[in-house]
Protein backbone atom coordinates (compact mmCIF):
# COMPACT_ATOMS: atom_id res chain seq x y z
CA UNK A 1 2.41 -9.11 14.79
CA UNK A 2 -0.32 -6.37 14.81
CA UNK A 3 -0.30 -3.40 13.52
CA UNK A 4 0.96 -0.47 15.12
CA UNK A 5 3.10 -2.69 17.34
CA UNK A 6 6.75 -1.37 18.01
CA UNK A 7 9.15 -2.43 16.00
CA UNK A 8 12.86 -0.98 15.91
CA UNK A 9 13.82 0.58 12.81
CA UNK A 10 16.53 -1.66 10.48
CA UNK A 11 17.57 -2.08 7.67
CA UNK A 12 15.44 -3.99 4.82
CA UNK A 13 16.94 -5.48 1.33
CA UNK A 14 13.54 -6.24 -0.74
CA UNK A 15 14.97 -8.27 -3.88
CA UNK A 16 12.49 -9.35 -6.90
CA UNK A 17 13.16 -9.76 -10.85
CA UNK A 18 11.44 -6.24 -11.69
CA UNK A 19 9.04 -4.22 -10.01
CA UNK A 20 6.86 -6.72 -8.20
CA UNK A 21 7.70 -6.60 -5.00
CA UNK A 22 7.10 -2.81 -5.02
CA UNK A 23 3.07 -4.59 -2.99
CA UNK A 24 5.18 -5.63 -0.41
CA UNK A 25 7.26 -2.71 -0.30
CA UNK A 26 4.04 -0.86 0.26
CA UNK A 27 3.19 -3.23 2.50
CA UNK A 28 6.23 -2.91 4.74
CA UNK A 29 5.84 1.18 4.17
CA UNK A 30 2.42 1.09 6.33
CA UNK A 31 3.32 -1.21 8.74
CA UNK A 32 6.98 -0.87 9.31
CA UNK A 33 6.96 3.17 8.36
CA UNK A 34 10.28 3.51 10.23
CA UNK A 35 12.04 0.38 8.36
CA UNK A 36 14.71 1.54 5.94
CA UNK A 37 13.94 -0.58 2.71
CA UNK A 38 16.17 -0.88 -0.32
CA UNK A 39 15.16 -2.74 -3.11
CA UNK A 40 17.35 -4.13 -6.14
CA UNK A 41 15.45 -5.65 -9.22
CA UNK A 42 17.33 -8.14 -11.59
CA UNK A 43 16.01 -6.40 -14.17
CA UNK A 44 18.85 -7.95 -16.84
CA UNK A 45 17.12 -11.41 -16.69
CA UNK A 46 13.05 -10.59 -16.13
CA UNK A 47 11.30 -12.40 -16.29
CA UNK A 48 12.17 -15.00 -14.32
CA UNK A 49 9.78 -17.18 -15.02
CA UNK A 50 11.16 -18.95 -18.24
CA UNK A 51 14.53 -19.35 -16.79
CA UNK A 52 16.06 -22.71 -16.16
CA UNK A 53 15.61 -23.40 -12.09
CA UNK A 54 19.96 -24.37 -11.81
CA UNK A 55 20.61 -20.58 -13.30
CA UNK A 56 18.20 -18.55 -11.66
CA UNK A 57 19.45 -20.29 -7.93
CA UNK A 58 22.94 -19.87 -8.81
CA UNK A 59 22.36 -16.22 -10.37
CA UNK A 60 20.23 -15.52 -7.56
CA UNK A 61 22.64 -16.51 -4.41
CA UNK A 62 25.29 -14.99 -6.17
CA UNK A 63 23.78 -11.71 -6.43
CA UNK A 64 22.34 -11.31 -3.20
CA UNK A 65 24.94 -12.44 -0.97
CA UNK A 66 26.43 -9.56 -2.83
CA UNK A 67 24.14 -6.79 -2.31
CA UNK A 68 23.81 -7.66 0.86
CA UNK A 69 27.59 -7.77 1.63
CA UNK A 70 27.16 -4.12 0.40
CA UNK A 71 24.33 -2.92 1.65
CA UNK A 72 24.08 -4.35 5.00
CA UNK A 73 20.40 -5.40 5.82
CA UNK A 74 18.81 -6.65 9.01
CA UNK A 75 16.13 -8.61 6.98
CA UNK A 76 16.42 -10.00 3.18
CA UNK A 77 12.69 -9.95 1.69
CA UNK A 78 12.29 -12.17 -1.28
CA UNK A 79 9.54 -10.72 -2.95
CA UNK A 80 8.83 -12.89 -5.90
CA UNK A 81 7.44 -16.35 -5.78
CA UNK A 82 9.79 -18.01 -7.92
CA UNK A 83 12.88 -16.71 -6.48
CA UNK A 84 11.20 -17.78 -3.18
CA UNK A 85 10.40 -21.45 -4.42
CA UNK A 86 13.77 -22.24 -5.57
CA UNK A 87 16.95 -20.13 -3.65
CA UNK A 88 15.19 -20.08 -0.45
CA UNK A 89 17.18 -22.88 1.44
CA UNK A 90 20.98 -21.96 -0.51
CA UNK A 91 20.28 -18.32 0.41
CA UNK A 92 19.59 -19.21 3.91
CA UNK A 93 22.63 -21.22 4.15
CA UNK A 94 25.03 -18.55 2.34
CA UNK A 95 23.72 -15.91 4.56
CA UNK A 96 24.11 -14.87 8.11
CA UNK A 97 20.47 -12.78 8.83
CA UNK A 98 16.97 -13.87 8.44
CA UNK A 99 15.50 -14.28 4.79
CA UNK A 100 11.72 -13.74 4.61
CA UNK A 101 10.54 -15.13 1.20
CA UNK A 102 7.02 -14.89 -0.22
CA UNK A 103 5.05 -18.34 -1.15
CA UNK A 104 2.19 -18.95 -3.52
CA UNK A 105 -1.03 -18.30 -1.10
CA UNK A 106 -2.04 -22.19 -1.21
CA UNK A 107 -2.52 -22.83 2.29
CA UNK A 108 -4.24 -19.32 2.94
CA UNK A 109 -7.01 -20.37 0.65
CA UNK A 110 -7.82 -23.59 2.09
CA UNK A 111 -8.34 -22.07 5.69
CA UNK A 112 -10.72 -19.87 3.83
CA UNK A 113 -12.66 -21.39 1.02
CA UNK A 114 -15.92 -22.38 1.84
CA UNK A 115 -16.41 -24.74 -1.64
CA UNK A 116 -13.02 -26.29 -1.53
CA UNK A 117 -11.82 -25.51 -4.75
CA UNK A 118 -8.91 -23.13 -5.07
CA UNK A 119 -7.63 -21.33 -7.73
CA UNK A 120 -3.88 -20.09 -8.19
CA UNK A 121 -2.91 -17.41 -10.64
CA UNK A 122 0.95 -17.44 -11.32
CA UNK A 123 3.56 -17.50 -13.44
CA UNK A 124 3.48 -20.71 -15.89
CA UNK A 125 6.89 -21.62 -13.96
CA UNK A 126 5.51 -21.13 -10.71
CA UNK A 127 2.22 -23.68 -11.45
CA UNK A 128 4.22 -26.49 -12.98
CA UNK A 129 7.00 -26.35 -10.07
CA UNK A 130 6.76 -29.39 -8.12
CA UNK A 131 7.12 -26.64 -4.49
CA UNK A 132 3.55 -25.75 -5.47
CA UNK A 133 2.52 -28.93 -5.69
CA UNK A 134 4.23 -29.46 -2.24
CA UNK A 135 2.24 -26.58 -0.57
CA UNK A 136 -1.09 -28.23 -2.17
CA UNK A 137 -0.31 -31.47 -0.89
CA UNK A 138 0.43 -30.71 2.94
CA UNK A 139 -2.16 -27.93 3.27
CA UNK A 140 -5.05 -27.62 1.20
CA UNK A 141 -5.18 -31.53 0.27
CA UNK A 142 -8.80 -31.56 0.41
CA UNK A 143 -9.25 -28.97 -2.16
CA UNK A 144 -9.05 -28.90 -5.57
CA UNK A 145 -6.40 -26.47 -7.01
CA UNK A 146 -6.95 -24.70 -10.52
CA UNK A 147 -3.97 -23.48 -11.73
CA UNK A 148 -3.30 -21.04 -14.40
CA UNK A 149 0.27 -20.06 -15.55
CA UNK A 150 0.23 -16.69 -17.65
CA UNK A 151 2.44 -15.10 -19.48
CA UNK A 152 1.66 -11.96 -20.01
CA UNK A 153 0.54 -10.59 -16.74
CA UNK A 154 3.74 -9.53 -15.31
CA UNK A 155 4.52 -7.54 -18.27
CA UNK A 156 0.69 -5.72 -17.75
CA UNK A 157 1.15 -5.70 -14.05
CA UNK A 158 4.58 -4.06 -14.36
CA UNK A 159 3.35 -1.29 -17.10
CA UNK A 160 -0.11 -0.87 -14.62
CA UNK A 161 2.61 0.36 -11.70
CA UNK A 162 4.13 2.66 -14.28
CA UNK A 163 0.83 4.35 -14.55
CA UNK A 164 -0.21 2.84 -18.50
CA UNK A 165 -3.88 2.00 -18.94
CA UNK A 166 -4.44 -1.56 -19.17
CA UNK A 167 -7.29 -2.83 -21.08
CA UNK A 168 -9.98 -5.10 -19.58
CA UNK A 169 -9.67 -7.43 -22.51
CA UNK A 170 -6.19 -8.30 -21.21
CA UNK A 171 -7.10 -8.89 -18.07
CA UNK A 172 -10.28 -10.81 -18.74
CA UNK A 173 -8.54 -13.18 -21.24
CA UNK A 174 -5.88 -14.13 -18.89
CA UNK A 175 -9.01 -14.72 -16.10
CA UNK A 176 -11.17 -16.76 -18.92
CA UNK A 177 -8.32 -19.16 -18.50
CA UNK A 178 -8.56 -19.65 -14.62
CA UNK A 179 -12.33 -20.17 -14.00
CA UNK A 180 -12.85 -21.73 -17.80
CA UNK A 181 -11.11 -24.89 -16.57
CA UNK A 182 -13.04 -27.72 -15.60
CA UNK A 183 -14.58 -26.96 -12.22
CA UNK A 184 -13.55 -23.43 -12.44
CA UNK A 185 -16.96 -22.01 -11.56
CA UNK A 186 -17.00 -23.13 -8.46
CA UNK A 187 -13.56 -21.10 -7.54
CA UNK A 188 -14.19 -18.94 -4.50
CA UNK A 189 -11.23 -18.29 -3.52
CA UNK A 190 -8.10 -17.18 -5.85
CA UNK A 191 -4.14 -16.60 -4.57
CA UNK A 192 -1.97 -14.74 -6.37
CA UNK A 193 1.23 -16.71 -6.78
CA UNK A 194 3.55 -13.65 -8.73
CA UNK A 195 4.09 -10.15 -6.61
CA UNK A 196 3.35 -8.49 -9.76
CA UNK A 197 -0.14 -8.94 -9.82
CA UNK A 198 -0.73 -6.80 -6.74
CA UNK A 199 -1.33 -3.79 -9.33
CA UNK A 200 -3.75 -5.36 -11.26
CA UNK A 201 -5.79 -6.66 -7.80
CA UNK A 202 -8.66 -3.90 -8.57
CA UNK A 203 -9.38 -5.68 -11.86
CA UNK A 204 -9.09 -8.97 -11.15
CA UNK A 205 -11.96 -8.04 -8.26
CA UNK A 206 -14.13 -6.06 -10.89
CA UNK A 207 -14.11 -8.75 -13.95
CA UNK A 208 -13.76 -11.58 -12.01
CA UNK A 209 -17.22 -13.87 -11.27
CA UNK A 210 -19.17 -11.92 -8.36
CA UNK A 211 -18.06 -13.55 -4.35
CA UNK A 212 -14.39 -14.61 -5.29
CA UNK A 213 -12.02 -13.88 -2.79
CA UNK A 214 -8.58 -12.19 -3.82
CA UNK A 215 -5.40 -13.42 -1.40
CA UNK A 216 -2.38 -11.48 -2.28
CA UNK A 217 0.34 -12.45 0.29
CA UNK A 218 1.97 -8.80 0.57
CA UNK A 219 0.60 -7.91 3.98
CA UNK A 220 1.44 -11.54 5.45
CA UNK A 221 4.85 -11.42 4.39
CA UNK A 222 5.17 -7.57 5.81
CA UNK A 223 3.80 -9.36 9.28
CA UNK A 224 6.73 -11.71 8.70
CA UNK A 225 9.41 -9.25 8.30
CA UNK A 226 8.17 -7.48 11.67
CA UNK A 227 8.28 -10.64 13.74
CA UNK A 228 11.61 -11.27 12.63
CA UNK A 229 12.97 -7.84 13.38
CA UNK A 230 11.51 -8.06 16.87
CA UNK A 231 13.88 -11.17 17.70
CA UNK A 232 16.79 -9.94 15.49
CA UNK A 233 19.15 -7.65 16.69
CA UNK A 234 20.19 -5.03 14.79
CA UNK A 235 20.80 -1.04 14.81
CA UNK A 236 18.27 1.36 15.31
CA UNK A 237 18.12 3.73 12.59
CA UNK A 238 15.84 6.40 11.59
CA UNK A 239 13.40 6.19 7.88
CA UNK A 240 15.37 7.71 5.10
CA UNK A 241 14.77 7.52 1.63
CA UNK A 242 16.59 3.92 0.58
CA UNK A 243 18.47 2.98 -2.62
CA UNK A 244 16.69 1.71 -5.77
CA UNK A 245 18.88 -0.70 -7.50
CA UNK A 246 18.60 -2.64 -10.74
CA UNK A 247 21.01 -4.97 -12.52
CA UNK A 248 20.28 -3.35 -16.42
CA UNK A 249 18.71 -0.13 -16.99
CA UNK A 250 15.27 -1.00 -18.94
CA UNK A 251 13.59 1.39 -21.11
CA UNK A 252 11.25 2.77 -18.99
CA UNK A 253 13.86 4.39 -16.75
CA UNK A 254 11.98 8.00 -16.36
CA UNK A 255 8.47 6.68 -15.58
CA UNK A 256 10.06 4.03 -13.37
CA UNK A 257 11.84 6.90 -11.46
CA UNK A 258 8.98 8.73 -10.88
CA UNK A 259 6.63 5.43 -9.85
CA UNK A 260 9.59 4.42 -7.02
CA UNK A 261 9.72 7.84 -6.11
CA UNK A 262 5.77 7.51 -4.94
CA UNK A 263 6.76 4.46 -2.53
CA UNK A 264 10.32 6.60 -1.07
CA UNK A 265 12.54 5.82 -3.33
CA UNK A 266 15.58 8.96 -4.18
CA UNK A 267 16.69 7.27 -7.28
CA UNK A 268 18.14 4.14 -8.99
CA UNK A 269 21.50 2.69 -9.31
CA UNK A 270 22.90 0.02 -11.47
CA UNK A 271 24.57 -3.06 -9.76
CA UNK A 272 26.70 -4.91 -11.90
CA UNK A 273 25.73 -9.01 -11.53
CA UNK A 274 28.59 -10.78 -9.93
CA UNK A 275 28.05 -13.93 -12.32
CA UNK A 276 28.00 -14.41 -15.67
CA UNK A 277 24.57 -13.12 -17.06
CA UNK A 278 23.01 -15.95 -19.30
CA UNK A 279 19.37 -16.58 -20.66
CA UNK A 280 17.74 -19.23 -21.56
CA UNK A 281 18.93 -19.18 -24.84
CA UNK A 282 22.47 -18.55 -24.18
């Protein structure tokens, strides 16, 4: 789909564990600007990334084929890798519209690098998970893939969108990791595999080593979500402001009213979990 091409308005659910999906939201916002989008972040259990696989699918299917037996979307957007690389296929079976989910870049960057070695900058989760190996495997086999899984950059990416300073020390530790591997200067091209990291793109291009090429997957799932509405029926309705929901009301409540608020948000809800909620250490 190109831009500008006509698309119906619908109706949008964009689902992640926080606020990382808010790059594809923005995504959707200047392609799709007539697409009504609400989003609902399972803010109780961020990160997801240190959950046990069997309770984030079952948490996850449970909680969307209830939001979306309330709210009604055309289109369910997955907009966080891990979600994507685990409840993808029970979600699709549970549900009766189209689910668009949002993949590690793998096979993006092997169209595109010119030295054949990759890197992939994720959750630690989302590196070890045998689907990412999967995506190497079929589509970038003849490159080599440098992984690194860190920690700490969904919790900087998700106080960057809520307007705090981050510190380039942060940022270039978590990078030191990537192209410090074995093999890792000769990275040219770099996915991100975790929606957060759209809001730290800008410094990952300014510290990183000068010619690497930045893939963030936002636009191409955006693309995605307008194909699908083209072939799926479903009422016309005009842009509104949509619904901001969240499954536990975190502590940075005002700032993250005001951040949504910049992408068309009108507030935030709370939507109780259908299922038990249980961490890792429950």
């Amino acid at each position: 789909m190109e831009t500008g091409a006509s698309v119906p308005a619908g109706r949008s659910l964009v689902f992640d564990s926080g606020i990382g999906g808010m790059g594809v939201v923005q995504a959707l916002r200047d392609l799709l600007p007539d697409l009504h989008i609400d989003y609902l972040a399972d803010t109780a259990l961020f990160p997801y990334g240190e959950q046990p696989d069997d309770l984030l699918t079952s948490r996850i299917v449970s909680l969307l084929v209830a939001a979306c037996d309330r709210l009604q979307p055309d289109v369910l957007v997955i907009a966080c890798n891990t979600a994507s690389t685990i409840a993808l296929p029970a979600l699709r079976e549970r549900l009766n519209i189209p689910v668009v989910g949002c993949v590690p870049p793998i096979r993006w960057a092997g169209r595109v690098s010119e030295s054949r070695v990759i890197g992939l900058l994720s959750t630690s989760a989302t590196a070890r998970r045998p689907y990412t190996l999967r995506l190497h495997q079929e589509f970038a086999a003849d490159c080599r893939l440098i992984t690194h899984g860190a920690r700490r950059l969904a919790d900087l990416a998700e106080r960057a969108f809520l307007g705090e300073v981050i510190t380039n020390a942060d940022i270039q530790h978590e990078l030191d990791c990537l192209f410090g591997q074995p093999y890792g200067d000769e990275i040219d091209t770099v996915g991100l595999g975790c929606t957060h990291y759209t809001f730290l793109m800008d410094a990952f291009e300014r510290l990183s080593p000068p010619g690497v090429r930045w893939l963030d997957p936002a636009s191409a799932v955006a693309r995605q979500v307008g194909t699908v509405l083209q072939t799926t029926p479903h009422g016309a309705e005009a842009a509104q402001k949509g619904r901001f929901l969240m499954t536990r009301l975190p502590h940075t409540a005002p700032g993250l009213q005001a951040a949504t608020a910049r992408l068309g948000f009108r507030g935030w809800e709370l939507l109780t979990a259908p299922a038990p909620l249980m961490t890792a250490e429950s």
